[in-house]
PDB file of N, CA and C in Angstrom:
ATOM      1  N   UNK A   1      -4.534   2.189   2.611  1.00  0.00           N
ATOM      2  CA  UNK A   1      -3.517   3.123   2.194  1.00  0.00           C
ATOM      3  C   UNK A   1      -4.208   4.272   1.481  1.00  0.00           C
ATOM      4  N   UNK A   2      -4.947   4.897   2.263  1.00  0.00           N
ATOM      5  CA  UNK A   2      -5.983   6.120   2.153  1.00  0.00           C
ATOM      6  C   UNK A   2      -4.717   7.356   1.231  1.00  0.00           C
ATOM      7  N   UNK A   3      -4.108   7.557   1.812  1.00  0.00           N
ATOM      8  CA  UNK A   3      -2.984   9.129   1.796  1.00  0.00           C
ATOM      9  C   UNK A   3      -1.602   8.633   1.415  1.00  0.00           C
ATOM     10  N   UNK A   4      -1.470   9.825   0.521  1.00  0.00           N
ATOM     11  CA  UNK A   4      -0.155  10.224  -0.244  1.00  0.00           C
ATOM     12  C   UNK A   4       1.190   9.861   0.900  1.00  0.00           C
ATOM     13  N   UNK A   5       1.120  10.458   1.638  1.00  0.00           N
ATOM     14  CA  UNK A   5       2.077  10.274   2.632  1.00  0.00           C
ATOM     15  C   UNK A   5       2.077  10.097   4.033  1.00  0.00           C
ATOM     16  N   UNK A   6       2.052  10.142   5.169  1.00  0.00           N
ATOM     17  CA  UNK A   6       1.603   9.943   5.974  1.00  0.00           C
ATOM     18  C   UNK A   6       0.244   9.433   6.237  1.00  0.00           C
ATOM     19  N   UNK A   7      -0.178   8.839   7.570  1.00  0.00           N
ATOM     20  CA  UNK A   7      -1.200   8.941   7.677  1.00  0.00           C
ATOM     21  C   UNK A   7      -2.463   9.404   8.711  1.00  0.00           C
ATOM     22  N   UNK A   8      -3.583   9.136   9.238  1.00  0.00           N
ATOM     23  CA  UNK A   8      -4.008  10.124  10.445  1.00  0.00           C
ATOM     24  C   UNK A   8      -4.554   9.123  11.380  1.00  0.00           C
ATOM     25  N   UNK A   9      -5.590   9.788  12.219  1.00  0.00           N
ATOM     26  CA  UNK A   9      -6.059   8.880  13.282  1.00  0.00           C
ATOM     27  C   UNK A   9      -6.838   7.567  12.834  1.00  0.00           C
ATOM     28  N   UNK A  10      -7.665   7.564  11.490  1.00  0.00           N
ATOM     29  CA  UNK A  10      -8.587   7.108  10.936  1.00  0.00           C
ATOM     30  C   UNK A  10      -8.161   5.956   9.729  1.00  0.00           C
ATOM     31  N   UNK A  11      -6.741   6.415   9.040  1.00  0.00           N
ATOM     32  CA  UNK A  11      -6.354   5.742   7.556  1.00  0.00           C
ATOM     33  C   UNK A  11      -5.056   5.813   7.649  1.00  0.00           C
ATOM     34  N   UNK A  12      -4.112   4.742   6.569  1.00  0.00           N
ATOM     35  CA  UNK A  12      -2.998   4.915   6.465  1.00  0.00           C
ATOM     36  C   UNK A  12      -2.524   5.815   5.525  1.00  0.00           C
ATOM     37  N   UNK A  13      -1.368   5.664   5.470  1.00  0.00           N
ATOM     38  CA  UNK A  13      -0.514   6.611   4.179  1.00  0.00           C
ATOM     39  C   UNK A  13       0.166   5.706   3.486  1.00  0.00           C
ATOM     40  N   UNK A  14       1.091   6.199   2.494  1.00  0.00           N
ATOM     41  CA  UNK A  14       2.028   5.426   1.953  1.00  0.00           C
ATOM     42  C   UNK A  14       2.852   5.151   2.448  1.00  0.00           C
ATOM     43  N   UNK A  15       3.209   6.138   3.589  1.00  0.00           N
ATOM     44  CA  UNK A  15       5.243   6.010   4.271  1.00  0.00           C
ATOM     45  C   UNK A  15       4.631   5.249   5.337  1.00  0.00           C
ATOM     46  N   UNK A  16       3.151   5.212   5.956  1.00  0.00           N
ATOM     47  CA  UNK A  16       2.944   4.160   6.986  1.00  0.00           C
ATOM     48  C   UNK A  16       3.448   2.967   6.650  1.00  0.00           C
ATOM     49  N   UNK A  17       2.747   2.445   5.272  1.00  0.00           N
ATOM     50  CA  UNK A  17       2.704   1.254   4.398  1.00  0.00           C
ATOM     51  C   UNK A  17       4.310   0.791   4.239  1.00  0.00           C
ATOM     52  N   UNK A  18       4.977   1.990   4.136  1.00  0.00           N
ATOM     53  CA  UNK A  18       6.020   1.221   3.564  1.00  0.00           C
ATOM     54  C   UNK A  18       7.115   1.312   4.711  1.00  0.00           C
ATOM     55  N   UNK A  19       6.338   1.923   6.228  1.00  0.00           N
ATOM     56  CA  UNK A  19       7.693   1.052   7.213  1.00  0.00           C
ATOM     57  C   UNK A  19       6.921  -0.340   7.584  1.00  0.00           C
ATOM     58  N   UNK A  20       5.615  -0.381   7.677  1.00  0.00           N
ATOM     59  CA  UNK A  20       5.523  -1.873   7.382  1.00  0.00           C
ATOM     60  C   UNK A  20       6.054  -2.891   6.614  1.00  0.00           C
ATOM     61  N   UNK A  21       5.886  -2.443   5.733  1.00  0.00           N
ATOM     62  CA  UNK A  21       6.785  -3.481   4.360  1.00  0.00           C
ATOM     63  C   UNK A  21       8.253  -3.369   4.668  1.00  0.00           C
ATOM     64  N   UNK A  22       8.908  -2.622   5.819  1.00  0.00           N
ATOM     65  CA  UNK A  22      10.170  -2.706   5.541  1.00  0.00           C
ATOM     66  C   UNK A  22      10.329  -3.762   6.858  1.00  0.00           C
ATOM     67  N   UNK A  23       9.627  -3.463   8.214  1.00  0.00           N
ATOM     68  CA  UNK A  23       9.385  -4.116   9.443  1.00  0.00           C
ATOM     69  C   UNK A  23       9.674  -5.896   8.991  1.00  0.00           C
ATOM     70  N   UNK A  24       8.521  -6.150   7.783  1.00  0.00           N
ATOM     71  CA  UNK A  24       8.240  -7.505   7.613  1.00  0.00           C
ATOM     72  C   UNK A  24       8.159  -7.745   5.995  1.00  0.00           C
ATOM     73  N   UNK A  25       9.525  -7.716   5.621  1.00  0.00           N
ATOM     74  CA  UNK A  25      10.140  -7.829   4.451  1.00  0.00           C
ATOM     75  C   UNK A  25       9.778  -9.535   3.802  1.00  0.00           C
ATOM     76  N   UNK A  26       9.391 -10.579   4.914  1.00  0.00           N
ATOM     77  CA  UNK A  26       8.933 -11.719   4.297  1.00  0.00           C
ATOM     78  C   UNK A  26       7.350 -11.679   4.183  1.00  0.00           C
ATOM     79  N   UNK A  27       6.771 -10.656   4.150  1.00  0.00           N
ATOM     80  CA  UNK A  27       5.495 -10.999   4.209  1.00  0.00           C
ATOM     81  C   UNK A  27       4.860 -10.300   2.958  1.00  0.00           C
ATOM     82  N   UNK A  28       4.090 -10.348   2.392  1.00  0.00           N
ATOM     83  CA  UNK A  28       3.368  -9.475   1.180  1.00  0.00           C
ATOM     84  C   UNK A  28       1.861  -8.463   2.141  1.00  0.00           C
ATOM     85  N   UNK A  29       2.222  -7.612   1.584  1.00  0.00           N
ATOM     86  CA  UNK A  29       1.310  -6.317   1.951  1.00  0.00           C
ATOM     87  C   UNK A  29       0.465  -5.926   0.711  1.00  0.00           C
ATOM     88  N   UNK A  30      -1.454  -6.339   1.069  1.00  0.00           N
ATOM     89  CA  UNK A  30      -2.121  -5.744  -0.051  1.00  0.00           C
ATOM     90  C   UNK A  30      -2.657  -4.918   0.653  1.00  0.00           C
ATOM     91  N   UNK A  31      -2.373  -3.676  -0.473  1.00  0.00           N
ATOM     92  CA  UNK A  31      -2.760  -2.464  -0.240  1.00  0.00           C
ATOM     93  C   UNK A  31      -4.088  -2.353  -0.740  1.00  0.00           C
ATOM     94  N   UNK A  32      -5.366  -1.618   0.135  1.00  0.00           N
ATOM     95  CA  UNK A  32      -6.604  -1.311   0.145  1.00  0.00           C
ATOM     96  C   UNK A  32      -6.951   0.089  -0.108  1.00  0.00           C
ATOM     97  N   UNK A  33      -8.041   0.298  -0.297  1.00  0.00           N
ATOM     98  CA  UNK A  33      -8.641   1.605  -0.230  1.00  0.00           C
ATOM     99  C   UNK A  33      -7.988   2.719  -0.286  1.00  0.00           C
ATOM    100  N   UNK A  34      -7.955   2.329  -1.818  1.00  0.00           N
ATOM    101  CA  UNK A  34      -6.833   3.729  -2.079  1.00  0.00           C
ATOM    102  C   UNK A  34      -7.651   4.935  -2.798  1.00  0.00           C
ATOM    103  N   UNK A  35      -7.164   5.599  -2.699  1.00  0.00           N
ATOM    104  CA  UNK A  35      -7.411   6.623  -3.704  1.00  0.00           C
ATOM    105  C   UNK A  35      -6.961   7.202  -5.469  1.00  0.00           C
ATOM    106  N   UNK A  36      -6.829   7.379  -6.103  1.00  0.00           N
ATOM    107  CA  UNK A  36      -6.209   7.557  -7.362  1.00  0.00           C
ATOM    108  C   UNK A  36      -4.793   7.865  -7.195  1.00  0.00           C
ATOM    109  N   UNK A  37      -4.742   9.374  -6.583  1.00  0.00           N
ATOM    110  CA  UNK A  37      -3.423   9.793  -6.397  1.00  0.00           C
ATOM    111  C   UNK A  37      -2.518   9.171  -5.601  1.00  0.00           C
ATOM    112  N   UNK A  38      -2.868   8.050  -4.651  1.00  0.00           N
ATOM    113  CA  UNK A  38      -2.052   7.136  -3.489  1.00  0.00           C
ATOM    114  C   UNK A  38      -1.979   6.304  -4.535  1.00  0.00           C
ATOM    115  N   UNK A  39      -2.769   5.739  -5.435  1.00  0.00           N
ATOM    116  CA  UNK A  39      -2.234   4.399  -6.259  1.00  0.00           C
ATOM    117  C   UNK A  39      -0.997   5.070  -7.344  1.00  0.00           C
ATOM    118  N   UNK A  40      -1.371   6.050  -7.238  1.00  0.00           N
ATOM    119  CA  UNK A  40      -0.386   6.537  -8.663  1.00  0.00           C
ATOM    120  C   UNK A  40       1.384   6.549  -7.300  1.00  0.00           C
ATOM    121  N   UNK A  41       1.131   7.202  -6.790  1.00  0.00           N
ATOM    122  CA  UNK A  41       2.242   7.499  -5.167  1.00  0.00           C
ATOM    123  C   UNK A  41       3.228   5.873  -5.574  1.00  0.00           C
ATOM    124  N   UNK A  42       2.023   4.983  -5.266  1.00  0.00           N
ATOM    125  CA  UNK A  42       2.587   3.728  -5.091  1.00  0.00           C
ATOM    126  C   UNK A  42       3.121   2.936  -6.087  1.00  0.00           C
ATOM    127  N   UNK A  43       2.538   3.129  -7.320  1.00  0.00           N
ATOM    128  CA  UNK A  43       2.885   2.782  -8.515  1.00  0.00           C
ATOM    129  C   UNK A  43       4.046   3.357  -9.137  1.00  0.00           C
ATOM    130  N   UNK A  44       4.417   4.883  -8.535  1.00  0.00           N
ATOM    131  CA  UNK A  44       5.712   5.295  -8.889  1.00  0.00           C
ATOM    132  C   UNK A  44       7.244   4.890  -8.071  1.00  0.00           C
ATOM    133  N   UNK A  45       6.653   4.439  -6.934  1.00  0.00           N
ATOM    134  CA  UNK A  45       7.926   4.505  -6.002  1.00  0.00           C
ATOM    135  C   UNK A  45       7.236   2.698  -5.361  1.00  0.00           C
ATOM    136  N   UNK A  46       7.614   1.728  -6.152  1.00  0.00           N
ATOM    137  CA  UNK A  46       7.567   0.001  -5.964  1.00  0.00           C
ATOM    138  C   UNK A  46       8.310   0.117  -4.671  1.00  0.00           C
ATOM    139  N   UNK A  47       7.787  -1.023  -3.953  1.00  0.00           N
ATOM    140  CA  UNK A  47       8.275  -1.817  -2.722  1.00  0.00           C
ATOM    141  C   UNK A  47       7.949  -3.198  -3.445  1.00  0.00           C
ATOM    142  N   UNK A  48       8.935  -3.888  -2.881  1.00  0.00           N
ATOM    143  CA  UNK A  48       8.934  -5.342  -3.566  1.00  0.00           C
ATOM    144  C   UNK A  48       8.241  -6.268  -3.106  1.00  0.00           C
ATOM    145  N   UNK A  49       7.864  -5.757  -1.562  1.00  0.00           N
ATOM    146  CA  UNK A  49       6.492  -6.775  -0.924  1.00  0.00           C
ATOM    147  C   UNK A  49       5.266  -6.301  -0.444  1.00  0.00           C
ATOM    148  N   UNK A  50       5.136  -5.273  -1.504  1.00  0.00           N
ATOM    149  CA  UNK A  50       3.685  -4.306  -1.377  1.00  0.00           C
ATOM    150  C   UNK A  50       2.949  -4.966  -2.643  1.00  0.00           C
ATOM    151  N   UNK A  51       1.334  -5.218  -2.851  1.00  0.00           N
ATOM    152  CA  UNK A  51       0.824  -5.730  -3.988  1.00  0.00           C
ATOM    153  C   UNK A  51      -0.237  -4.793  -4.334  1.00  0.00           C
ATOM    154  N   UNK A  52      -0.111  -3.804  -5.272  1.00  0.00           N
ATOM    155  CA  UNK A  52      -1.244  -2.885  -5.518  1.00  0.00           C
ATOM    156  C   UNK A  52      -2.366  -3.498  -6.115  1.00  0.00           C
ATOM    157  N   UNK A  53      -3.166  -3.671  -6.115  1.00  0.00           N
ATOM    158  CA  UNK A  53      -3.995  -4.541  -6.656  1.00  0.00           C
ATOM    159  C   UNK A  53      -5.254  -4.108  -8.070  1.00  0.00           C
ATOM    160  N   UNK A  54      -5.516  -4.321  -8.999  1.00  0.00           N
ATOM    161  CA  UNK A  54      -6.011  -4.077 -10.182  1.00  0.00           C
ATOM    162  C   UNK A  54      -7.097  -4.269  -9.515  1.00  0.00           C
ATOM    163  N   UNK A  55      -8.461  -3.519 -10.345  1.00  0.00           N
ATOM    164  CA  UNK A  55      -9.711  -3.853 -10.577  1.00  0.00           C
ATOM    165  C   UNK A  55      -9.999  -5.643 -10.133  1.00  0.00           C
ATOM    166  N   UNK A  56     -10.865  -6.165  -9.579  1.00  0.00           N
ATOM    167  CA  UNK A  56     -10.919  -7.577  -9.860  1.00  0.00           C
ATOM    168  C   UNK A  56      -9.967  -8.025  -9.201  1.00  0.00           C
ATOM    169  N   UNK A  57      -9.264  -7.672  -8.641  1.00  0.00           N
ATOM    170  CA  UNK A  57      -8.034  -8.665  -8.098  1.00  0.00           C
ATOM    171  C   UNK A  57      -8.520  -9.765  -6.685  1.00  0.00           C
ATOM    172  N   UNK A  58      -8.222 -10.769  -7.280  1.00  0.00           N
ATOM    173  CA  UNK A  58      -8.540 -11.751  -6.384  1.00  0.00           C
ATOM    174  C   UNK A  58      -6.869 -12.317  -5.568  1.00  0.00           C
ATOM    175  N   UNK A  59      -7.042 -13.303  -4.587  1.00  0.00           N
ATOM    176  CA  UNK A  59      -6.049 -13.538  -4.082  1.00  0.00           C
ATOM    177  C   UNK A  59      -6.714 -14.928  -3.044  1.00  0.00           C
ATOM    178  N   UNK A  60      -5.691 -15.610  -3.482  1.00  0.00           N
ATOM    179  CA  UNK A  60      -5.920 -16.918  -2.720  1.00  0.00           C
ATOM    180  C   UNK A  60      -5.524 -17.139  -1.570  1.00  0.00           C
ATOM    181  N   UNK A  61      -5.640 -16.997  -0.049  1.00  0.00           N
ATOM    182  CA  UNK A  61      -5.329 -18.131   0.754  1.00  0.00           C
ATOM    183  C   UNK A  61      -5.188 -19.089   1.407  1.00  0.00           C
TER     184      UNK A  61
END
C-alpha cells in the first residue's frame, strides 16, 4: 500500500486496499510498504479488516 490513493502498474494505493477489504470483509488485510503519508491516509480513514502494522509487528500463522 505504496500510494495515497490509487494505485499504478508497480504498487498499490489505499482505495486499491480498501476495495479489497470490502471484496473480503472476512479476511484481515496487512498492509505493507507504506510510506509515511499512506500510513497517516490509513490511520485517518480505519477499515475494520485492514491491520496497519507498528514497527516490530509480528503476526502469527
Amino acid at each position: 500500500m505504496s500510494l495515497k490513493e490509487n494505485g499504478d502498474k508497480s504498487h498499490m494505493g489505499f482505495l486499491d486496499i480498501k476495495e479489497i477489504c470490502k471484496k473480503y470483509p472476512n479476511k484481515k488485510i496487512v498492509a505493507t510498504h507504506m510510506r509515511n503519508s499512506t500510513r497517516e491516509v490509513a490511520l485517518d480513514n480505519p477499515i475494520k479488516n485492514l491491520i496497519i502494522p507498528t514497527e516490530n509487528f509480528e503476526i502469527k500463522l
